[in-house]
Protein backbone atom coordinates (compact mmCIF):
# COMPACT_ATOMS: atom_id res chain seq x y z
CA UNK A 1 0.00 0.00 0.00
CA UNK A 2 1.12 3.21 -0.65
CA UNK A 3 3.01 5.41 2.25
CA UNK A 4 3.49 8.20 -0.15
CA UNK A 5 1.36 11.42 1.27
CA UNK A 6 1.72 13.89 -2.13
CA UNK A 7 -1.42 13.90 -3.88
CA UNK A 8 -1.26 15.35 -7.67
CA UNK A 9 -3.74 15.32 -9.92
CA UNK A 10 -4.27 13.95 -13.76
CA UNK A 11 -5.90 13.52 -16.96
CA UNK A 12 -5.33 10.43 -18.47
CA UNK A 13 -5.93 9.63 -22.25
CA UNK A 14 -6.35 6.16 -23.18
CA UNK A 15 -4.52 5.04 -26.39
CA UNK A 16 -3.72 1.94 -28.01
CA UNK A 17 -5.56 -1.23 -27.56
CA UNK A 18 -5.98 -3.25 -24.31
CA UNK A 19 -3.63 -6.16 -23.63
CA UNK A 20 -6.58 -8.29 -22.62
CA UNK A 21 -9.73 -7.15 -19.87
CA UNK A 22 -11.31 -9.83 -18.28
CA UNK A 23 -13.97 -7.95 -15.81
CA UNK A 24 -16.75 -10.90 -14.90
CA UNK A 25 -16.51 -13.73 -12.54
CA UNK A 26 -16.96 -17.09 -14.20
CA UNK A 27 -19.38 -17.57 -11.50
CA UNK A 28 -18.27 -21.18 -10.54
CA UNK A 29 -18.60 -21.48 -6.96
CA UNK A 30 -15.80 -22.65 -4.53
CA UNK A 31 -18.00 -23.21 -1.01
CA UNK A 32 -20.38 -21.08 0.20
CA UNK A 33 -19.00 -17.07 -1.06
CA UNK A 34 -16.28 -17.87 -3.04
CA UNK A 35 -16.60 -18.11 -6.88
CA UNK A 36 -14.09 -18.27 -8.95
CA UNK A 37 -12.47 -15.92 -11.49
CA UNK A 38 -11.10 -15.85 -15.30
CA UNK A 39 -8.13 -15.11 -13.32
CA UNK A 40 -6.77 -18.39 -11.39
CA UNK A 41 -6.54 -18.02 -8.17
CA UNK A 42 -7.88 -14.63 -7.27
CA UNK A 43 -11.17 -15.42 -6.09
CA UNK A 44 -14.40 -12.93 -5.57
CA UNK A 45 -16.41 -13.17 -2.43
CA UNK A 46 -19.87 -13.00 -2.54
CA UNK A 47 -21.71 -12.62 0.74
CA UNK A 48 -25.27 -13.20 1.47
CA UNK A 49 -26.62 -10.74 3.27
CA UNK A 50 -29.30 -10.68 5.69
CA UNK A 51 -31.76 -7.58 6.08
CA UNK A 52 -34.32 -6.92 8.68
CA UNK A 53 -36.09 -3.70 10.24
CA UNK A 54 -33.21 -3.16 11.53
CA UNK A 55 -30.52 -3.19 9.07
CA UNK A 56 -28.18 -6.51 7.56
CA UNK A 57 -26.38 -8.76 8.26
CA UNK A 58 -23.54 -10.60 6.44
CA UNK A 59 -20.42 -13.34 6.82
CA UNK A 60 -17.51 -10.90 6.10
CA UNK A 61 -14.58 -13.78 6.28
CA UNK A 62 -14.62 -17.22 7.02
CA UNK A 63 -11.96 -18.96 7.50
CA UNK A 64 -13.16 -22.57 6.96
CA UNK A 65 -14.73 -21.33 3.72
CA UNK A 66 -11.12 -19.78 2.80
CA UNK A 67 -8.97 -22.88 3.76
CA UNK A 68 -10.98 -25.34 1.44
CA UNK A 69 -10.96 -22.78 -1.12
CA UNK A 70 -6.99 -21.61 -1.62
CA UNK A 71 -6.02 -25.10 0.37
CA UNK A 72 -4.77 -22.99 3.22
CA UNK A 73 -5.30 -20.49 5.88
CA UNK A 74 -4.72 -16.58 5.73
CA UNK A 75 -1.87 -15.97 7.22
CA UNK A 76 -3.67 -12.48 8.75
CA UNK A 77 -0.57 -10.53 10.04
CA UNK A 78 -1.72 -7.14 9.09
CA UNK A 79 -5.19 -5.06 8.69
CA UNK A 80 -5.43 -1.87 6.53
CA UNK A 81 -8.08 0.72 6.28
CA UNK A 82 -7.51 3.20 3.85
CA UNK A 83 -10.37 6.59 3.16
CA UNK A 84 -9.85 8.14 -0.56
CA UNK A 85 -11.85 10.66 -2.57
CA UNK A 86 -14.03 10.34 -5.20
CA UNK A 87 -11.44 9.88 -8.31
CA UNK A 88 -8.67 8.80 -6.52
CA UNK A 89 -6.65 6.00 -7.74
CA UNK A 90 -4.29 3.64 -5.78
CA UNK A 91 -1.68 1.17 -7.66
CA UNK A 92 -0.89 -0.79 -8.98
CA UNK A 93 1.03 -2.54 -5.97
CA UNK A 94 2.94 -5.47 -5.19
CA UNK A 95 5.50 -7.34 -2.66
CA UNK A 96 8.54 -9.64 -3.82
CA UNK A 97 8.03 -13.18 -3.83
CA UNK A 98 8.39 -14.73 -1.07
CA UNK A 99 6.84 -13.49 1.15
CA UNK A 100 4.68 -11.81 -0.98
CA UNK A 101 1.51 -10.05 0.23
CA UNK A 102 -2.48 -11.89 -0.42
CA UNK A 103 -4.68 -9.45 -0.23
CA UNK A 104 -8.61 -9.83 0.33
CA UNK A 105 -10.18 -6.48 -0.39
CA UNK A 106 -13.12 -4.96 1.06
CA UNK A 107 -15.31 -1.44 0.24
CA UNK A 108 -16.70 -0.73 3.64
CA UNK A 109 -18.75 2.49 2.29
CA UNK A 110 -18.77 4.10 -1.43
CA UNK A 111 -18.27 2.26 -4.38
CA UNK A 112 -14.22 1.05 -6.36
CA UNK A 113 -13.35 -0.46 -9.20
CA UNK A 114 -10.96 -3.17 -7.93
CA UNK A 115 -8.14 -4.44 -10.39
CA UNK A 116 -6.03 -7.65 -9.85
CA UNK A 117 -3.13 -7.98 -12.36
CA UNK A 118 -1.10 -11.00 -13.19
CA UNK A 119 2.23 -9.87 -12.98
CA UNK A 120 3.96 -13.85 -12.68
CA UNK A 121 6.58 -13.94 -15.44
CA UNK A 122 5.74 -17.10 -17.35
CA UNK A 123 1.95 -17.64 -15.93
CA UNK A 124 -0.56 -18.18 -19.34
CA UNK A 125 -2.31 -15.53 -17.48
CA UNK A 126 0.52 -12.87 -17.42
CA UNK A 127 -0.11 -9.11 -17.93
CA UNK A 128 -4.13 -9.48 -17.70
CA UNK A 129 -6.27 -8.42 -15.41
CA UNK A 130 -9.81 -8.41 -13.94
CA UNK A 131 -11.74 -5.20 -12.51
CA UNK A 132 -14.69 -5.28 -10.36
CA UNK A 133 -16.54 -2.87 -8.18
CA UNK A 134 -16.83 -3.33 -4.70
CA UNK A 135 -19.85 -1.29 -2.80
CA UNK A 136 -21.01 -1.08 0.52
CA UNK A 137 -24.21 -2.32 -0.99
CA UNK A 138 -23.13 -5.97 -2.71
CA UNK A 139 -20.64 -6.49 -0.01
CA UNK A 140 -18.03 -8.17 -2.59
CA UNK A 141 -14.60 -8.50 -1.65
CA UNK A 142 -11.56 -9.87 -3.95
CA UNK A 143 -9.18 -12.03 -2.57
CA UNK A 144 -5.36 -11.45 -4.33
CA UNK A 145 -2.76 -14.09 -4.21
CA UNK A 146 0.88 -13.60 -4.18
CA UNK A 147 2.21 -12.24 -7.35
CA UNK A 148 -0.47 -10.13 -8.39
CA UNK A 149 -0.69 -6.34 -8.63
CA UNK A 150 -3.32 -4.76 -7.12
CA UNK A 151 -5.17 -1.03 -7.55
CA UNK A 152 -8.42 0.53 -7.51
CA UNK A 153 -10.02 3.58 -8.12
CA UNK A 154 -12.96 5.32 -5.67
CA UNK A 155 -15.75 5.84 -8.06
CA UNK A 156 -17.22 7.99 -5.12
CA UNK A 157 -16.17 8.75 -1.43
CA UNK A 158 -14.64 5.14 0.05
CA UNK A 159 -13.54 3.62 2.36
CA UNK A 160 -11.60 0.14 1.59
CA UNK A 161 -10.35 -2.50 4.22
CA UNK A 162 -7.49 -5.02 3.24
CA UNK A 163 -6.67 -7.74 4.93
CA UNK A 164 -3.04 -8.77 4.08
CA UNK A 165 -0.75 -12.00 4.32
CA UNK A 166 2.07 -9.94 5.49
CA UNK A 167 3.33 -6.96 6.87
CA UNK A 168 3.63 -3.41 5.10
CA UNK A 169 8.01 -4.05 4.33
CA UNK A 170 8.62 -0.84 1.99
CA UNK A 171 11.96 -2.70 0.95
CA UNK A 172 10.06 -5.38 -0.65
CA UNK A 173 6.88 -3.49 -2.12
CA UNK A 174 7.12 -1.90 -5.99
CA UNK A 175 4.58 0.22 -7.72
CA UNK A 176 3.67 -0.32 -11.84
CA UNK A 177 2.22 2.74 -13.35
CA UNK A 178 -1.81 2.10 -13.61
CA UNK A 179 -2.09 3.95 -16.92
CA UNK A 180 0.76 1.73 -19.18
CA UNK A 181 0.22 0.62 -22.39
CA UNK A 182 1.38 -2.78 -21.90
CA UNK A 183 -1.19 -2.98 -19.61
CA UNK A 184 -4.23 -1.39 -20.86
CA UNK A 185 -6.25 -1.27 -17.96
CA UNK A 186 -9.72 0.60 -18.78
CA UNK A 187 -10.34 2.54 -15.94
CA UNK A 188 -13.81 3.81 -15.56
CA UNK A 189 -12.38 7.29 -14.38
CA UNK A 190 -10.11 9.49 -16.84
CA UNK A 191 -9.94 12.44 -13.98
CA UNK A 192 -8.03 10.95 -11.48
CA UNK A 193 -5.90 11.99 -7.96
CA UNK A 194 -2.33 10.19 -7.54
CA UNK A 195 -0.10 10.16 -5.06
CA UNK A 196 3.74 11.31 -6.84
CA UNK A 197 4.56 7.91 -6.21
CA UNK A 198 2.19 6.00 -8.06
CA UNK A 199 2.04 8.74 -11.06
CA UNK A 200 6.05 8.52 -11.48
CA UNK A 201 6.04 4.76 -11.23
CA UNK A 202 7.90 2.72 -14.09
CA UNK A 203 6.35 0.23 -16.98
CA UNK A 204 5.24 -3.21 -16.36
CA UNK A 205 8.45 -3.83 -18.52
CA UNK A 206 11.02 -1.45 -16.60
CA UNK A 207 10.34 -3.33 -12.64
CA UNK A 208 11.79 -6.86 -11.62
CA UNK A 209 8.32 -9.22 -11.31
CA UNK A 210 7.52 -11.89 -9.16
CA UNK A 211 8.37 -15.41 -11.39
CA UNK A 212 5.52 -17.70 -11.57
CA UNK A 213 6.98 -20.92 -10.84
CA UNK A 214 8.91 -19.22 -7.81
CA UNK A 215 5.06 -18.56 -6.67
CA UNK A 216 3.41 -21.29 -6.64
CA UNK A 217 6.40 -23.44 -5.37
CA UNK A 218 5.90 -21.23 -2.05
CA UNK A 219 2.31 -21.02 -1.90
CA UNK A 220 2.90 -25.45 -2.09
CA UNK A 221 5.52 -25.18 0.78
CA UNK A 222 2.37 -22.94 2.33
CA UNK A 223 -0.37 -25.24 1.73
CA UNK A 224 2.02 -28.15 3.05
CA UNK A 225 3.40 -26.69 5.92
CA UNK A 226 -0.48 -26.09 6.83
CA UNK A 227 -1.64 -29.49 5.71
CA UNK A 228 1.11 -31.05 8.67
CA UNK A 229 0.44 -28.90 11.40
C-alpha cells in the first residue's frame, strides 16, 4: 500500500488497444461465497446478506470457507483501512516473492473499481487483469494471491479495508504505473488523484516481477506446511 502522502492530480488519455480485460466472474462457486475468477486463483467473495427492520447482516470472512478454497489459511498478520476521494486511484502494488503479500479487499462504504493484475513472469495468465466494483451495498470483496498487482479507483467517497498475508516491508513493495500501455487497464475514471509515487512509477516492462513458478512453489511449501500442522 502506498506510504506516499503527495497527492497530484491527472488527466489520463487512453490510447492503443488493451492487452486483454477480463472484468466478470466465471461464476463457478468454490463453497459457500467464493466463486471463482477468469483469473486463477484470485477469487471474488460473494456474501449473502441478511436484512431486517433493523438493518443486515452478512459473513464478512470465514476462515473454513477460505482454507478449502486456496487449500490454506490466511496468514492475517496485518489489517489496513484506507479513506480516498471520489477519483482517486491507488496502484498498482505489489511485494517480492516470497513473502509476498495476499490481499482480500473490502469497500466498507462508497463504491471502487478493484483491479487484480497478473504480474507472474511465465503464468498463461501474465499481464491481464480483472476489474470489479466493490460497494457497501453488494458487499463483494476480492481475494489477491501472491504475485499479483493490485489497484483501484474510488468511483465515489470510500472507504476500503485489506486484509493482508504480510506486513507493510517498503523494501520489498514496488509500484507499476496504472495507466501503461502494456497494460491497458480501462479505468472507468479518466480524472483521477495520484499520489507522486504511483504517477512517477515505471512500466510493467522497466520493474523486476515476481516469477511464476517461484510462486506457486511457495504457496505449495504454504499449503504443506499447513496441511502437517
Amino acid at each position: 500500500m502506498d506510504q506516499a502522502g503527495v497527492v497530484m492530480r491527472a488527466t489520463h488519455v487512453r490510447t492503443g488497444r488493451p492487452r486483454w480485460a477480463i472484468i466478470a466472474a466465471t461464476g463457478a462457486t468454490l463453497r459457500h461465497m467464493l466463486q471463482e475468477t477468469s483469473l486463477s486463483g484470485v477469487l471474488l467473495s460473494v456474501p449473502e446478506i441478511h436484512p431486517d427492520d433493523r438493518g443486515t447482516f452478512h459473513e464478512w470472512f470465514k476462515a473454513e470457507d477460505f482454507e478449502e478454497a486456496v487449500g490454506f489459511p490466511l496468514d492475517l498478520q496485518q489489517a489496513n483501512v484506507s479513506t480516498s476521494k471520489s477519483g482517486v486511484l491507488r496502484g498498482l502494488h505489489y511485494a517480492d516473492v516470497p513473502p509476498g503479500q495476499a490481499k482480500f479487499v473490502t469497500c466498507m462504504s462508497g463504491r471502487i473499481w478493484d483491479v487484480a493484475v497478473d504480474i507472474r513472469k511465465g503464468s498463461a495468465s501474465f499481464g491481464k487483469y480483472i476489474g470489479v466494483e466493490l460497494t457497501e451495498d453488494n458487499r463483494h470483496s476480492l481475494y489477491l494471491p501472491v504475485g499479483f498487482a493490485h489497484g483501484f479507483v474510488a468511483l465515489e467517497d470510500s472507504t476500503v479495508a485489506y486484509l493482508c498475508s504480510e506486513g507493510y516491508n517498503p523494501s520489498h513493495e514496488h509500484g507499476i504505473n496504472a495507466f501503461d500501455e502494456d497494460l491497458g487497464i480501462e479505468w472507468p475514471a479518466t480524472d483521477v488523484i495520484l499520489s507522486e509515487k504511483d504517477r512517477t512509477a515505471p512500466g510493467l516492462k522497466e520493474v523486476q516481477l515476481p516469477n511464476y513458478n517461484e510462486c506457486k512453489a511457495f504457496e505449495d511449501v504454504v499449503r504443506a506446511t499447513w496441511a502437517d500442522a
